[in-house]
N, C-alpha and C. Protein backbone atom coordinates (compact mmCIF):
# COMPACT_ATOMS: atom_id res chain seq x y z
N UNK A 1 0.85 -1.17 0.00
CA UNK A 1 0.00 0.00 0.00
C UNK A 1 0.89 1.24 0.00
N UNK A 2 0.40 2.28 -0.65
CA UNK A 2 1.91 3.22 -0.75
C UNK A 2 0.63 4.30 -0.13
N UNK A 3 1.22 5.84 -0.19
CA UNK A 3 0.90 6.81 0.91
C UNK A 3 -0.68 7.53 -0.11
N UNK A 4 -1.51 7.65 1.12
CA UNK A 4 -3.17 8.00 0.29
C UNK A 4 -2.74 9.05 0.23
N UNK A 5 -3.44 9.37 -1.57
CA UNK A 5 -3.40 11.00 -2.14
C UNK A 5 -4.92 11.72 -1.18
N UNK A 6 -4.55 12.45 -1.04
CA UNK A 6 -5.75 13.90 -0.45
C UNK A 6 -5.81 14.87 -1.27
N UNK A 7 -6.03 14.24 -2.76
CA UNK A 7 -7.01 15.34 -3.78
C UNK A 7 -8.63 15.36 -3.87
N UNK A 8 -8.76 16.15 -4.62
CA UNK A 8 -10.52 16.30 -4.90
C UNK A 8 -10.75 14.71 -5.56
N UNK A 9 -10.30 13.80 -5.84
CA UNK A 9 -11.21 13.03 -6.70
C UNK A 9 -10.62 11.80 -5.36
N UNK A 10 -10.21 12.26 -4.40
CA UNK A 10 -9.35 11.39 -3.68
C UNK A 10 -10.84 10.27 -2.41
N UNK A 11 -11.45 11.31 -1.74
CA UNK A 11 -12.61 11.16 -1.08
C UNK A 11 -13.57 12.30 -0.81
N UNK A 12 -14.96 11.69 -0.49
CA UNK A 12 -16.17 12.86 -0.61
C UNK A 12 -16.54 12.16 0.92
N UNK A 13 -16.66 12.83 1.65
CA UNK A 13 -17.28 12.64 2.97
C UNK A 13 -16.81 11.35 4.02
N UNK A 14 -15.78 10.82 3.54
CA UNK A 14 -14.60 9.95 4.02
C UNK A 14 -14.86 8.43 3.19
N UNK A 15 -15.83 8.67 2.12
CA UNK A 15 -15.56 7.56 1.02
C UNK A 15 -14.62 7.91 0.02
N UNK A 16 -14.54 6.80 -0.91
CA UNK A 16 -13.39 7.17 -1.97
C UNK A 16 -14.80 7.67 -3.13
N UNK A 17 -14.06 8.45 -3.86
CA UNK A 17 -14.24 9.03 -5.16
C UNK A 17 -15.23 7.92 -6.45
N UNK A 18 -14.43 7.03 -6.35
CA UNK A 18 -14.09 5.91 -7.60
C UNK A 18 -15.45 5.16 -7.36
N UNK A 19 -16.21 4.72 -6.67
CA UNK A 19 -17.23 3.66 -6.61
C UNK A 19 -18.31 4.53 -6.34
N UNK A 20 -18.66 5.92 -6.03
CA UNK A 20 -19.92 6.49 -6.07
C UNK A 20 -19.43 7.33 -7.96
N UNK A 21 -18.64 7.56 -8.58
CA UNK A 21 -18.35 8.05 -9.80
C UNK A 21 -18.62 6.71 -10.94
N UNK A 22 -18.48 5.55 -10.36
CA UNK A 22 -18.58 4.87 -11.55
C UNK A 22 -20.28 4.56 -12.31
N UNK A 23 -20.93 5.06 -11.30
CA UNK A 23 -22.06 4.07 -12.13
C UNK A 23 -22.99 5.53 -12.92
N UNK A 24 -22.36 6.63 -12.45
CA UNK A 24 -22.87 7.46 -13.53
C UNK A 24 -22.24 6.83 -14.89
N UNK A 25 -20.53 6.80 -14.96
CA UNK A 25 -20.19 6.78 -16.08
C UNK A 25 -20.99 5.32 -16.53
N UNK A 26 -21.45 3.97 -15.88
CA UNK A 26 -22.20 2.99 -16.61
C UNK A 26 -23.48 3.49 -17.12
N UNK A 27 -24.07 4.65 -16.37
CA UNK A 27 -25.18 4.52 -16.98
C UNK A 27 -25.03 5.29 -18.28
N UNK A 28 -24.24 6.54 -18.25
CA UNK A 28 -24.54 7.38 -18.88
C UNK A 28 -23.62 7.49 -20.54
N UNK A 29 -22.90 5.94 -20.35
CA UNK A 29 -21.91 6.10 -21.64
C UNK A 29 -22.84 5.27 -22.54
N UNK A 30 -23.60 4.19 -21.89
CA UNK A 30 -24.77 3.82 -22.89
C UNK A 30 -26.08 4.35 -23.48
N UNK A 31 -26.41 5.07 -22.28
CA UNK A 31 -27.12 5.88 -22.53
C UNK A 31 -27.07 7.33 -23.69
N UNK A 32 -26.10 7.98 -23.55
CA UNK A 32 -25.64 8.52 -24.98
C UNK A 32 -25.38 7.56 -26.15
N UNK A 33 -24.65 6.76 -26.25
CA UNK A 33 -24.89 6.10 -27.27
C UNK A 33 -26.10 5.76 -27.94
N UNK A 34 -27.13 5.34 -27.60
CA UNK A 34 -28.53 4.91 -27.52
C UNK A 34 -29.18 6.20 -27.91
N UNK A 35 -29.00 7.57 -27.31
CA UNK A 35 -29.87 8.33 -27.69
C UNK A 35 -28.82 9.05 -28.87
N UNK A 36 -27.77 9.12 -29.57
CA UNK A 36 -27.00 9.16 -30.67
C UNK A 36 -27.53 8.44 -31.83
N UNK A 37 -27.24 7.37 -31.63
CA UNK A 37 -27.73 6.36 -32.65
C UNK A 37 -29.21 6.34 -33.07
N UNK A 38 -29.93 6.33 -32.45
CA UNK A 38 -31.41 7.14 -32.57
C UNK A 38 -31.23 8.66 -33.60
N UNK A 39 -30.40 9.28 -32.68
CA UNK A 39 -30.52 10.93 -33.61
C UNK A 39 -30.49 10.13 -35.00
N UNK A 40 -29.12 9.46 -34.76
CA UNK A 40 -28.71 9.22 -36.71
C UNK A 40 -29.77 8.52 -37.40
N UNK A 41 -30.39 7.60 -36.79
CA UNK A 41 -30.96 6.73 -37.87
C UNK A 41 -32.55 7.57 -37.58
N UNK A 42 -33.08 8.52 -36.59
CA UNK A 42 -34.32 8.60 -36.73
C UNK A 42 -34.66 10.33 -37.25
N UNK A 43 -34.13 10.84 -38.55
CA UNK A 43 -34.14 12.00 -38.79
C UNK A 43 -35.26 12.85 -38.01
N UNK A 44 -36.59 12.69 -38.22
CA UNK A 44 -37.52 12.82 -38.09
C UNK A 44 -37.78 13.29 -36.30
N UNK A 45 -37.07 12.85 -35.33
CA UNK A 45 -37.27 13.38 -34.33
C UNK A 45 -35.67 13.94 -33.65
N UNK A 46 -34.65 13.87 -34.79
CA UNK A 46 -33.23 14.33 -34.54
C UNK A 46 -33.32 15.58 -33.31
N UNK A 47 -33.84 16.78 -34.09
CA UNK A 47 -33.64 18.05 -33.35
C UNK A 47 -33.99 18.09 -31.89
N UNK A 48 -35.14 17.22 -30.93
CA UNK A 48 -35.57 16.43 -29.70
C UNK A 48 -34.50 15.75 -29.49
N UNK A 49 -33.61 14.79 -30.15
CA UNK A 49 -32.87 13.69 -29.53
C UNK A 49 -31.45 14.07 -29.59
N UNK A 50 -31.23 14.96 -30.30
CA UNK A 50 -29.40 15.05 -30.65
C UNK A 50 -29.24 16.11 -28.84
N UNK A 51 -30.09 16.96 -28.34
CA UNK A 51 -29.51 17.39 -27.45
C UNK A 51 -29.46 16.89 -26.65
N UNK A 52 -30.27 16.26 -25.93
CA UNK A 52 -30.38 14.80 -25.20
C UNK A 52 -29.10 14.07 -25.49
N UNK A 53 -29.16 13.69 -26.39
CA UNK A 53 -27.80 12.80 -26.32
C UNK A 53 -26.51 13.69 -26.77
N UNK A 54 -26.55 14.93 -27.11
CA UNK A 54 -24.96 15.74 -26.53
C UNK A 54 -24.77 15.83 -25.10
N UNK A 55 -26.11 16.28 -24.72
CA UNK A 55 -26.00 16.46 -23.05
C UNK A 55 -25.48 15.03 -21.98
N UNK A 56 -26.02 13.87 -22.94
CA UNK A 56 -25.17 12.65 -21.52
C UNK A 56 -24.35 12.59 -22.37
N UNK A 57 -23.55 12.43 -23.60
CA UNK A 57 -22.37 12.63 -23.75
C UNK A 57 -21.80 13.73 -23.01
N UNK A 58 -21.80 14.67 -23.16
CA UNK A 58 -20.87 15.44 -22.24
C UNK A 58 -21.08 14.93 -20.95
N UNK A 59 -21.92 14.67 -20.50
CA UNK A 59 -21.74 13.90 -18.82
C UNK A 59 -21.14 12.59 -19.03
N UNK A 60 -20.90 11.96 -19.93
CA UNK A 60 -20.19 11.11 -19.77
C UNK A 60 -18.85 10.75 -20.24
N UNK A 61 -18.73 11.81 -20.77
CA UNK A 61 -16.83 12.65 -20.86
C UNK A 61 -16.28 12.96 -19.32
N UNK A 62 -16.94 13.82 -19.12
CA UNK A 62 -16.89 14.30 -17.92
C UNK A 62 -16.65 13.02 -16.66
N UNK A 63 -17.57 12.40 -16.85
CA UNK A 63 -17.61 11.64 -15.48
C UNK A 63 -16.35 10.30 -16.01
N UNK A 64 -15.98 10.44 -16.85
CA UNK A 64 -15.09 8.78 -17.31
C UNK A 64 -13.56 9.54 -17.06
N UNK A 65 -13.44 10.84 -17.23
CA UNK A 65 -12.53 11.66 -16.88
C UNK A 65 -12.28 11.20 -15.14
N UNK A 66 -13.18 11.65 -14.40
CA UNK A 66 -13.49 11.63 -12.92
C UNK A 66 -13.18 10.66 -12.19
N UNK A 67 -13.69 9.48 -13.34
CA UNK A 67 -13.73 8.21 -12.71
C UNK A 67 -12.14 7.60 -12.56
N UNK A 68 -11.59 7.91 -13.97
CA UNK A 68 -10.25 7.49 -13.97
C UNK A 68 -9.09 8.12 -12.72
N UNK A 69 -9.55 9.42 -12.88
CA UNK A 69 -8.61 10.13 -12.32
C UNK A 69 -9.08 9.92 -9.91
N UNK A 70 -10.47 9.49 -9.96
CA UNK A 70 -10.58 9.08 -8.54
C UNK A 70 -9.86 7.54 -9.03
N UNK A 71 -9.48 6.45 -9.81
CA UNK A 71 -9.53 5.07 -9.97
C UNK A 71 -7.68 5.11 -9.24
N UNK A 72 -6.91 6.44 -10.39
CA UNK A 72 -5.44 6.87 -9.65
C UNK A 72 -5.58 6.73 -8.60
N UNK A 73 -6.37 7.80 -7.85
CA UNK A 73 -6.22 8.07 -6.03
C UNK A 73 -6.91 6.81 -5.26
N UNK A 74 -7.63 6.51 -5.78
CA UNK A 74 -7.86 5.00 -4.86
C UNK A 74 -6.69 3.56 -5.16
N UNK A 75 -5.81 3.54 -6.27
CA UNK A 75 -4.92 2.87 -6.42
C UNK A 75 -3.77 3.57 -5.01
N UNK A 76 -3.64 4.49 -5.02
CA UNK A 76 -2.74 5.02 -4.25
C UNK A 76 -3.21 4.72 -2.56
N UNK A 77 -4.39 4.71 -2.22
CA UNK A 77 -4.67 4.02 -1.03
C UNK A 77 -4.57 2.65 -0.71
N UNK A 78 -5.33 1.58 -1.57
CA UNK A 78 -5.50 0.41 -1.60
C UNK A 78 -4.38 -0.79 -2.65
N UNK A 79 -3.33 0.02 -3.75
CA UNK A 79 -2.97 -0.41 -4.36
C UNK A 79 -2.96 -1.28 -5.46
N UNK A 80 -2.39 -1.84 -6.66
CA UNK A 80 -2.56 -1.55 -8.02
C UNK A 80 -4.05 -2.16 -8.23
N UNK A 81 -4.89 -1.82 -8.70
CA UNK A 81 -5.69 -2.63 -9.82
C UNK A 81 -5.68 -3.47 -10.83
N UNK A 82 -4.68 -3.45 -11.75
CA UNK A 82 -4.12 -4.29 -12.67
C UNK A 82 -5.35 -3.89 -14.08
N UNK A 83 -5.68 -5.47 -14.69
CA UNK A 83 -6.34 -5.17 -15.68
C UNK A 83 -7.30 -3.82 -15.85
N UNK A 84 -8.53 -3.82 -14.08
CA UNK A 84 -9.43 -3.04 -14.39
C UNK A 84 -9.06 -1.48 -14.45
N UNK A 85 -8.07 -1.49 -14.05
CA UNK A 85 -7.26 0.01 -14.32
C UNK A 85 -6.74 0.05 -15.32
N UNK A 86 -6.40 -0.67 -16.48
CA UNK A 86 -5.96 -0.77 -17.90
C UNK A 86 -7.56 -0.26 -18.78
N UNK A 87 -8.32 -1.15 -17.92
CA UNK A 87 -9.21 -1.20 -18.99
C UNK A 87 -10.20 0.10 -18.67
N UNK A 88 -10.29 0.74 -17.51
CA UNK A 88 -10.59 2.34 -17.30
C UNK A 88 -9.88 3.17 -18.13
N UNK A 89 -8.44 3.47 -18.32
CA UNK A 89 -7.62 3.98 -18.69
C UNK A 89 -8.36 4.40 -20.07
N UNK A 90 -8.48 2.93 -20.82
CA UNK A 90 -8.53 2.74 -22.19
C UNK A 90 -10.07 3.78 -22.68
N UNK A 91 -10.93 3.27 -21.48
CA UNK A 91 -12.56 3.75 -21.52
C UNK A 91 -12.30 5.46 -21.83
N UNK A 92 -11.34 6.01 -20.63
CA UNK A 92 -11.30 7.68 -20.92
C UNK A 92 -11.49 8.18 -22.55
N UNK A 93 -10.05 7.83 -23.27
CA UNK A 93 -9.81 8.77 -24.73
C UNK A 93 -11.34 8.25 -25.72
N UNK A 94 -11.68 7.23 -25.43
CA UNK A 94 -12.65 6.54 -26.58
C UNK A 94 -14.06 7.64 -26.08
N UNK A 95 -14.17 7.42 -24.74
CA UNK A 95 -16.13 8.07 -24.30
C UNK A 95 -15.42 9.91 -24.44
N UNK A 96 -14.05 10.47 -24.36
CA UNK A 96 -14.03 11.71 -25.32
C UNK A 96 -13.99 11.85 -26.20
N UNK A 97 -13.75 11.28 -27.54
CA UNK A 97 -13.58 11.13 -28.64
C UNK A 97 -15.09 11.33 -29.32
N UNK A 98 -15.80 9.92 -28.60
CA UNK A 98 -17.40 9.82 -28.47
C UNK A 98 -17.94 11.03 -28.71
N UNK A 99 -17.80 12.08 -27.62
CA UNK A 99 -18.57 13.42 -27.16
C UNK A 99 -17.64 14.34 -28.11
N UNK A 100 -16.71 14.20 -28.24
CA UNK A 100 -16.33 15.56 -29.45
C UNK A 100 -16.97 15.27 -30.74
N UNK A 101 -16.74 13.70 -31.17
CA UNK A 101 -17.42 13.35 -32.47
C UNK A 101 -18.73 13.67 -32.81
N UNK A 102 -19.49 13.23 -31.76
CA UNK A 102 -21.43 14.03 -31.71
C UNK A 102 -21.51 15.17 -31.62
N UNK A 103 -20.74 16.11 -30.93
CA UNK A 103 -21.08 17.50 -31.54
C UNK A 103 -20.18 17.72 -32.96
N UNK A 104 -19.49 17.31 -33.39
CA UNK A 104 -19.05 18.01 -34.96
C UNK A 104 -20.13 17.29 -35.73
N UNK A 105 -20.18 15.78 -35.35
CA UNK A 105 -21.79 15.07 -36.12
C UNK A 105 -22.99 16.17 -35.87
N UNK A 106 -23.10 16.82 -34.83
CA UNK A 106 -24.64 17.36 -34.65
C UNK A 106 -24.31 19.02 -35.69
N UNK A 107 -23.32 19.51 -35.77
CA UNK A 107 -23.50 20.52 -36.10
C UNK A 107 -23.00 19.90 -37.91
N UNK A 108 -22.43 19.33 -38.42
CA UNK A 108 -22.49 19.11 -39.64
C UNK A 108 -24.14 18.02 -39.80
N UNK A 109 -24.65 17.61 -39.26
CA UNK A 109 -26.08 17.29 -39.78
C UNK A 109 -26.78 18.31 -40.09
N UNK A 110 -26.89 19.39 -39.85
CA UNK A 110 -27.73 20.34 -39.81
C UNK A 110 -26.96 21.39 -40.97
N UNK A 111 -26.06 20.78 -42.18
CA UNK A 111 -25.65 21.15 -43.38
C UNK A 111 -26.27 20.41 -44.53
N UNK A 112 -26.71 21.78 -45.39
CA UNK A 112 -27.54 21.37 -46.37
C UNK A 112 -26.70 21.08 -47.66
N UNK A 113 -25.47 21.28 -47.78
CA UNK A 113 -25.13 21.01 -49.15
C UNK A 113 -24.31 19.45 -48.93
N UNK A 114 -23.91 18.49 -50.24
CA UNK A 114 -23.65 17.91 -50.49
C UNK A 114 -22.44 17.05 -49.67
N UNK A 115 -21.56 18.43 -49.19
CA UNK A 115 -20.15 18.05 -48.47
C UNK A 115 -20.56 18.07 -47.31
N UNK A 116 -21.66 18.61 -46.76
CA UNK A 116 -21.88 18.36 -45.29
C UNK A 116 -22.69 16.49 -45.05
N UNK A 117 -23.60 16.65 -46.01
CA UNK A 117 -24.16 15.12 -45.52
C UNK A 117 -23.07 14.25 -46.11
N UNK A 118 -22.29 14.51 -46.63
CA UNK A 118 -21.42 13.63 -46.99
C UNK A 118 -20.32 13.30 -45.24
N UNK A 119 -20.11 14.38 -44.97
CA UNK A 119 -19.23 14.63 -43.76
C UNK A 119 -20.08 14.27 -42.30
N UNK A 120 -21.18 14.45 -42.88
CA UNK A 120 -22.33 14.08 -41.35
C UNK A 120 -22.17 12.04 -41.62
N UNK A 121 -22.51 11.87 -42.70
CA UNK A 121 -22.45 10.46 -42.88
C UNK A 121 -21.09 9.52 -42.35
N UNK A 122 -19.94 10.08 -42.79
CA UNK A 122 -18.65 9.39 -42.52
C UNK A 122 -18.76 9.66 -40.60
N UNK A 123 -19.35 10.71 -40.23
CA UNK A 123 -18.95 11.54 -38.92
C UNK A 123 -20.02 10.46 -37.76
N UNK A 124 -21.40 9.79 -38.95
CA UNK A 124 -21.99 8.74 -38.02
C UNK A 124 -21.60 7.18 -38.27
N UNK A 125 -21.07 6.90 -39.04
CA UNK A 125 -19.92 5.33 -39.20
C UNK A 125 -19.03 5.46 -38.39
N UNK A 126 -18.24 6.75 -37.51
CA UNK A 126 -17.08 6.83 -36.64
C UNK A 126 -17.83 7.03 -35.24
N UNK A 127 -19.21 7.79 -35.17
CA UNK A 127 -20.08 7.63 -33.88
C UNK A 127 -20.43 6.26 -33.75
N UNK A 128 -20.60 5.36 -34.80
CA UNK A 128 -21.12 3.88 -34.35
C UNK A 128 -20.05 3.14 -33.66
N UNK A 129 -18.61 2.91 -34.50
CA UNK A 129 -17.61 2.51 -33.84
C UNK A 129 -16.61 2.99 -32.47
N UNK A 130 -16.93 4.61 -32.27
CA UNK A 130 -16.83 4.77 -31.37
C UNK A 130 -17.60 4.58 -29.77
N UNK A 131 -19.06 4.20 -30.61
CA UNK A 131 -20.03 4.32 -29.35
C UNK A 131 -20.00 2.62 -28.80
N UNK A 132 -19.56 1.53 -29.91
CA UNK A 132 -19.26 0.25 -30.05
C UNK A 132 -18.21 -0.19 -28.49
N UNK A 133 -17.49 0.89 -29.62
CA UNK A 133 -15.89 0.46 -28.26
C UNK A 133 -16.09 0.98 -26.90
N UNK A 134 -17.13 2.13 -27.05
CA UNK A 134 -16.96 2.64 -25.53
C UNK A 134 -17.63 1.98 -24.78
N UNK A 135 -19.16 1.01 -25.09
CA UNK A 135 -19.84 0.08 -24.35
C UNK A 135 -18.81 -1.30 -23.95
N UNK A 136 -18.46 -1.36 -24.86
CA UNK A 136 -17.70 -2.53 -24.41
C UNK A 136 -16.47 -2.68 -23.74
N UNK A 137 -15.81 -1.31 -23.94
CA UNK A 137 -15.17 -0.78 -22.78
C UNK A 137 -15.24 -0.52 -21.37
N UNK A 138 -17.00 -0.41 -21.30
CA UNK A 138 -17.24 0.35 -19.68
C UNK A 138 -17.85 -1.07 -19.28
N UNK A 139 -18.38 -2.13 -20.07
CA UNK A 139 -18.87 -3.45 -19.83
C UNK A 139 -17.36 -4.06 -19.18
N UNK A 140 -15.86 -4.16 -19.94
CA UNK A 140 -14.98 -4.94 -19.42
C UNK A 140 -14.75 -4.21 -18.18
N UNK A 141 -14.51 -3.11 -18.14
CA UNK A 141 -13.86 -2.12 -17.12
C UNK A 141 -15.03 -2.51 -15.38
N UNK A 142 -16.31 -2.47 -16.09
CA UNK A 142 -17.29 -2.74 -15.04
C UNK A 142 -17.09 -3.97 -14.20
N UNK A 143 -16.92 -5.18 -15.33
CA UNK A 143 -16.76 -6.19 -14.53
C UNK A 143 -15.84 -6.61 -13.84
N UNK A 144 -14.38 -6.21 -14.55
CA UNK A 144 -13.49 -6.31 -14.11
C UNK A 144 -13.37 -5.91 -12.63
N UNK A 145 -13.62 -4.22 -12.29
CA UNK A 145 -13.62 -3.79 -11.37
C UNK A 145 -14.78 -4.22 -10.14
N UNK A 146 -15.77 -5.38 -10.64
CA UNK A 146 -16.58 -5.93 -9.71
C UNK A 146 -15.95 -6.87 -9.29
N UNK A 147 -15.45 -7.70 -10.42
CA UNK A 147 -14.62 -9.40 -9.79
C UNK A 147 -13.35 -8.53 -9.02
N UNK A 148 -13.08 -7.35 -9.18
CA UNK A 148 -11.38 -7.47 -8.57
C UNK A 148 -12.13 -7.17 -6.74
N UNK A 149 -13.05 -5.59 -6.97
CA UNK A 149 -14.21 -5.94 -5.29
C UNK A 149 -14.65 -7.23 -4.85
N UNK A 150 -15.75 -7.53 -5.57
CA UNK A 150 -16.35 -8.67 -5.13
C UNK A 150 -16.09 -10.19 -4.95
N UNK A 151 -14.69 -10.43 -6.23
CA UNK A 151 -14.89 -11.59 -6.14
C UNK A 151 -14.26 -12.80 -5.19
N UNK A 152 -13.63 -11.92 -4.01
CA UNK A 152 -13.23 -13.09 -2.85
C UNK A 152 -14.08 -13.33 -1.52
N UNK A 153 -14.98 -12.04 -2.19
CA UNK A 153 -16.18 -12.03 -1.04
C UNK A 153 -17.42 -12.77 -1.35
N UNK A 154 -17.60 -12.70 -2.67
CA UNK A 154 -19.16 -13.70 -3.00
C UNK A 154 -18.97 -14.99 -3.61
N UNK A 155 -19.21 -16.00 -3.78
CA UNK A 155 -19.20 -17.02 -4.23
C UNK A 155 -19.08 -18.48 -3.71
């Protein structure tokens, strides 16, 4: 065990950071995805759904940021994590990438000439694969970080 950090993402009311931060980022990295993928494929109610789903994308930039950076300071109390801290790590750049890509997607959808739907189209084939990797990212990262808690205690 090496010496506990005492930053902001370190503890909130003498819990750690990392296990009340994670299950926003579960809910909310699928949850943008879901209401993304909708914008793209359901023109017809886009202008209702694209802010909705910029808005939990940006919360879920935000919070995968949070999560990683409380996942540091609780490594520093309790020591290494191993995989599920690889596989957090990995979750951060992909669920930002995610949220920058949907807003340049939301504001080139809403271009009427030729080079924009052309650029909105390529911009939702890179929202699918990005929104792909980030579920399955916060799925390994999730479990991982349950079996590394839970799993000498239940079974």
């Amino acid at each position: 065990m090496t010496t506990p950090s005492e930053g902001i993402f370190d503890l909130i009311t003498g819990l750690p950071v990392h296990p009340l931060i994670i299950h926003l980022v579960v809910v909310m990295v699928p949850l943008s995805v879901l209401f993304m993928g909708l914008a793209i494929f359901l023109p017809r109610v886009r202008k209702v759904l694209t802010p909705i789903a910029l808005a939990f994308a940006g919360i879920a930039a935000a919070s995968a940021v949070i999560a990683e950076r409380s996942g540091v300071a609780l490594q520093e109390r309790v020591g290494p994590s191993g995989l599920h801290g690889e596989q957090g790590i990995a979750l951060t750049p992909v669920v930002i990438m995610f949220t920058v890509a949907s807003f340049v997607w939301a504001f080139a959808a809403r271009g009427k000439t030729p080079l924009w739907r052309w650029l909105s189209r390529i911009l939702a084939i890179t929202l699918l694969g990005l929104g792909a990797a980030a579920i399955v990212l916060t799925v390994l990262a999730g479990h991982s970080g349950a079996e590394l808690t839970w799993g000498n205690r239940v079974g």
